[in-house]
Protein backbone atom coordinates (compact mmCIF):
# COMPACT_ATOMS: atom_id res chain seq x y z
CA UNK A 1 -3.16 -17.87 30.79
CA UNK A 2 -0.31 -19.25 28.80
CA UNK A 3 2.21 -17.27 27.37
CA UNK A 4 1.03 -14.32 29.43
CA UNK A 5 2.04 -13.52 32.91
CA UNK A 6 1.03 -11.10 36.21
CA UNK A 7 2.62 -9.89 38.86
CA UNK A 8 0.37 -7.59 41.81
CA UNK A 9 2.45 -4.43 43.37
CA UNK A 10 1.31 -3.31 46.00
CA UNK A 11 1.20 0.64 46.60
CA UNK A 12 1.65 0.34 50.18
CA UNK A 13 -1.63 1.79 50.37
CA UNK A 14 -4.87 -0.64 52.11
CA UNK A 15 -6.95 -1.67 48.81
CA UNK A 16 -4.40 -0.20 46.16
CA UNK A 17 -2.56 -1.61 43.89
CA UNK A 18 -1.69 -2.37 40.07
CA UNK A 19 -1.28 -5.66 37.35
CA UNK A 20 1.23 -5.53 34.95
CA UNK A 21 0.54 -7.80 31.95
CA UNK A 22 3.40 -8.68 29.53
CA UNK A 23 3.23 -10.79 26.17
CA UNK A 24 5.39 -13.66 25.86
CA UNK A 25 8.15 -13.45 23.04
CA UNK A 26 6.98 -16.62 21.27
CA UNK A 27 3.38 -15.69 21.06
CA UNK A 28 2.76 -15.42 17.04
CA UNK A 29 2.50 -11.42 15.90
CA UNK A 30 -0.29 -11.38 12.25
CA UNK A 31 0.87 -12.73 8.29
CA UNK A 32 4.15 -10.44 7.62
CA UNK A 33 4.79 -9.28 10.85
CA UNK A 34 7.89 -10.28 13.89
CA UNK A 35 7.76 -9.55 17.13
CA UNK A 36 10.60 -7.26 18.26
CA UNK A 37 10.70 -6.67 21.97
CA UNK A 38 7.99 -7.78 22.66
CA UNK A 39 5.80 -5.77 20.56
CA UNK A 40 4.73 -6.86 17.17
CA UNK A 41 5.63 -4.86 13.64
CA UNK A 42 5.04 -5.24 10.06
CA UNK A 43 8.19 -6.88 8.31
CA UNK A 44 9.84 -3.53 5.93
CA UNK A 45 8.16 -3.05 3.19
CA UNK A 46 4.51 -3.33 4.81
CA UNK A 47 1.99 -1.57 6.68
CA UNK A 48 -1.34 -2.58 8.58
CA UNK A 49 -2.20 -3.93 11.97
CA UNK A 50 0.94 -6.27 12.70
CA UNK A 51 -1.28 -8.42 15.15
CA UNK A 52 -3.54 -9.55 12.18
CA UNK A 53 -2.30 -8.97 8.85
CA UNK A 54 0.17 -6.70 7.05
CA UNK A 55 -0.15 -5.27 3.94
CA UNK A 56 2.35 -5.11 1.42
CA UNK A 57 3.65 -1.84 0.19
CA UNK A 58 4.09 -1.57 -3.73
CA UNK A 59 5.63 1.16 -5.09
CA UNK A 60 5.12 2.39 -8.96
CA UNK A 61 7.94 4.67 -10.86
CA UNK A 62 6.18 7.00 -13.55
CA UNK A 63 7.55 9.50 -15.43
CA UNK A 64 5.63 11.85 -17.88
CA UNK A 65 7.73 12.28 -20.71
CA UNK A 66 5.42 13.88 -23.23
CA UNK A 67 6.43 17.77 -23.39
CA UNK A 68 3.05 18.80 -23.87
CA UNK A 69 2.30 20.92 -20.75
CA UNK A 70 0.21 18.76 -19.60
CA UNK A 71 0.91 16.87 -15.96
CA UNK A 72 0.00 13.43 -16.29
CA UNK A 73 -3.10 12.28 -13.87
CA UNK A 74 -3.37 8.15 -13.29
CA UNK A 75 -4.91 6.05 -11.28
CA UNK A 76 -4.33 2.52 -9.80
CA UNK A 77 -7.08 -0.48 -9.69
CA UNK A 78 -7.32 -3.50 -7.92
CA UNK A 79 -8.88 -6.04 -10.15
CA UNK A 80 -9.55 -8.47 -7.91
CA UNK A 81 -12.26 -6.34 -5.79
CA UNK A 82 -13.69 -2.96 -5.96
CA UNK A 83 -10.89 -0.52 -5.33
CA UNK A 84 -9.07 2.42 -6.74
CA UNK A 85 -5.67 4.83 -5.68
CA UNK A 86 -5.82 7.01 -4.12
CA UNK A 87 -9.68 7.13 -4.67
CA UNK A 88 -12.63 7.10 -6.98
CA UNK A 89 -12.69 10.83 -7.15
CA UNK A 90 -9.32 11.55 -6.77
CA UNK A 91 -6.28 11.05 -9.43
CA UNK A 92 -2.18 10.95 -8.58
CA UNK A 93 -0.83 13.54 -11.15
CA UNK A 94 3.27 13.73 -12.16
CA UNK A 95 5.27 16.62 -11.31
CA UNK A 96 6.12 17.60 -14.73
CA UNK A 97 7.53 16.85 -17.67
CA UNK A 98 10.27 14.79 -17.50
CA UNK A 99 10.25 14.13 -13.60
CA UNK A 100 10.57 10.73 -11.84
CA UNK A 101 7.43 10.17 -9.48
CA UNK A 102 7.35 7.37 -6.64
CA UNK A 103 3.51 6.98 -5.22
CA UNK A 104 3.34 3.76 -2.80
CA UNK A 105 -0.03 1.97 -2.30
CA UNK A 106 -0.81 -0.56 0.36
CA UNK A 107 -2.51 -3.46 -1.55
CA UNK A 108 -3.26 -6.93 -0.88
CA UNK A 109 -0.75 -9.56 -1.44
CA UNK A 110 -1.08 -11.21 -5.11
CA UNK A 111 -4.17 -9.11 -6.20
CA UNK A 112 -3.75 -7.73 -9.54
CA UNK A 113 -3.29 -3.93 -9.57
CA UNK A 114 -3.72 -2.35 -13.36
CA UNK A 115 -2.68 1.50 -13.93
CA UNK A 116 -4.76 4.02 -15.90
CA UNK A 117 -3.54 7.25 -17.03
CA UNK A 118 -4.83 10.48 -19.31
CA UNK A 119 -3.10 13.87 -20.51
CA UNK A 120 -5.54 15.66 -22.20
CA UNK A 121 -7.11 13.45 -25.22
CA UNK A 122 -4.56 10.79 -24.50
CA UNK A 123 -4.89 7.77 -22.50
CA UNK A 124 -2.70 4.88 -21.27
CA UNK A 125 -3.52 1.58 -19.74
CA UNK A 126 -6.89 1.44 -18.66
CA UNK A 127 -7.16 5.10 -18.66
CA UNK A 128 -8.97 7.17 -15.64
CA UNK A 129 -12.34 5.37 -15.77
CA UNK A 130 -10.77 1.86 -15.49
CA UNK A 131 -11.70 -1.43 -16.29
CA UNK A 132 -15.49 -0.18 -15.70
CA UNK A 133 -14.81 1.28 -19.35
CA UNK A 134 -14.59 -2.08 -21.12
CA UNK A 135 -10.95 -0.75 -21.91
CA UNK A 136 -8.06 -3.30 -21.88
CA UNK A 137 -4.38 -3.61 -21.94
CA UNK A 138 -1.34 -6.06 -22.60
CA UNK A 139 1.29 -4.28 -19.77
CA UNK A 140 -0.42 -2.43 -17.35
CA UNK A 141 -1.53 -4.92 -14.59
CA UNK A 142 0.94 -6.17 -12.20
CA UNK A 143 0.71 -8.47 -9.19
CA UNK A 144 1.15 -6.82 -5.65
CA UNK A 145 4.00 -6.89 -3.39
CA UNK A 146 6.66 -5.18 -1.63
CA UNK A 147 8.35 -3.89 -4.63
CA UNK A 148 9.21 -0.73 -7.03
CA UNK A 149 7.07 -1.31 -10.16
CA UNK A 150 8.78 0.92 -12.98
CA UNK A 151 5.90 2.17 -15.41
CA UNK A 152 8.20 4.01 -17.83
CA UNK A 153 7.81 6.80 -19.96
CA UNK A 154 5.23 8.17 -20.77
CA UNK A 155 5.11 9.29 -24.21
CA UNK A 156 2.81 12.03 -26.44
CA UNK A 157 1.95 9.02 -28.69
């Protein structure tokens, strides 16, 4: 079998015995993944199975700066097929007023990914029921990679 090769040890015993298989360095590891001896890994900055595909892993910066007592809950869609961070029932929410938040996603290279957000009464983006609610926006969709996306501040108004 190229790129693949066995040796047979025998256990000194009549019948025993083991295989030992090892991959060959040049035998191609998934999209965004090396092999590094021997044993393929996603490239930094991704995550999935580095024999087929790896994901990237985009990172969003969001900071609630409305002093209203409120923690700000948002959400993350992908546009391009059904799917929602960190789930349809579930909602990332800020650590307080004023406070820098990093929340990674794995996405899929190039899709779009928009960002919803509520405090109370007040919405941003595409807000928590996303872009199922006929709601739109101008700057809150971004295309996916393996970067820091910084939201900014997020006002009272």
């Amino acid at each position: 079998m190229a790129g693949l090769w066995a040796a047979t040890f025998a256990a000194g015993v009549a019948g025993g015995g083991c295989v030992l298989y090892a991959v060959d360095d040049n035998e191609p590891c998934g999209v965004q993944a090396v092999r590094i001896n021997g044993v393929c890994e996603c490239l930094s900055g991704y995550e999935g199975d580095p024999e087929t595909v790896c994901d990237p892993i985009m990172t969003f910066l969001i900071t609630d700066a409305c002093d209203d007592g409120l923690d700000l809950e948002w959400r993350a869609f992908a546009l391009d097929r059904d799917w929602i961070w960190p789930g349809a029932s579930e909602v990332f929410v800020t650590p307080g007023f004023d406070v820098d938040a990093h929340q990674k996603i794995a996405c899929i290279r190039d899709e779009t990914v928009c960002i919803g957000a509520a405090a109370g009464e007040v919405e941003w983006g595409l807000g928590l029921d996303g872009p199922q609610a006929a709601q739109s926006c101008g700057d809150c969709c971004y295309t996916c990679g393996p970067w820091e996306v910084d939201l900014g501040l997020y006002t009272c108004g």
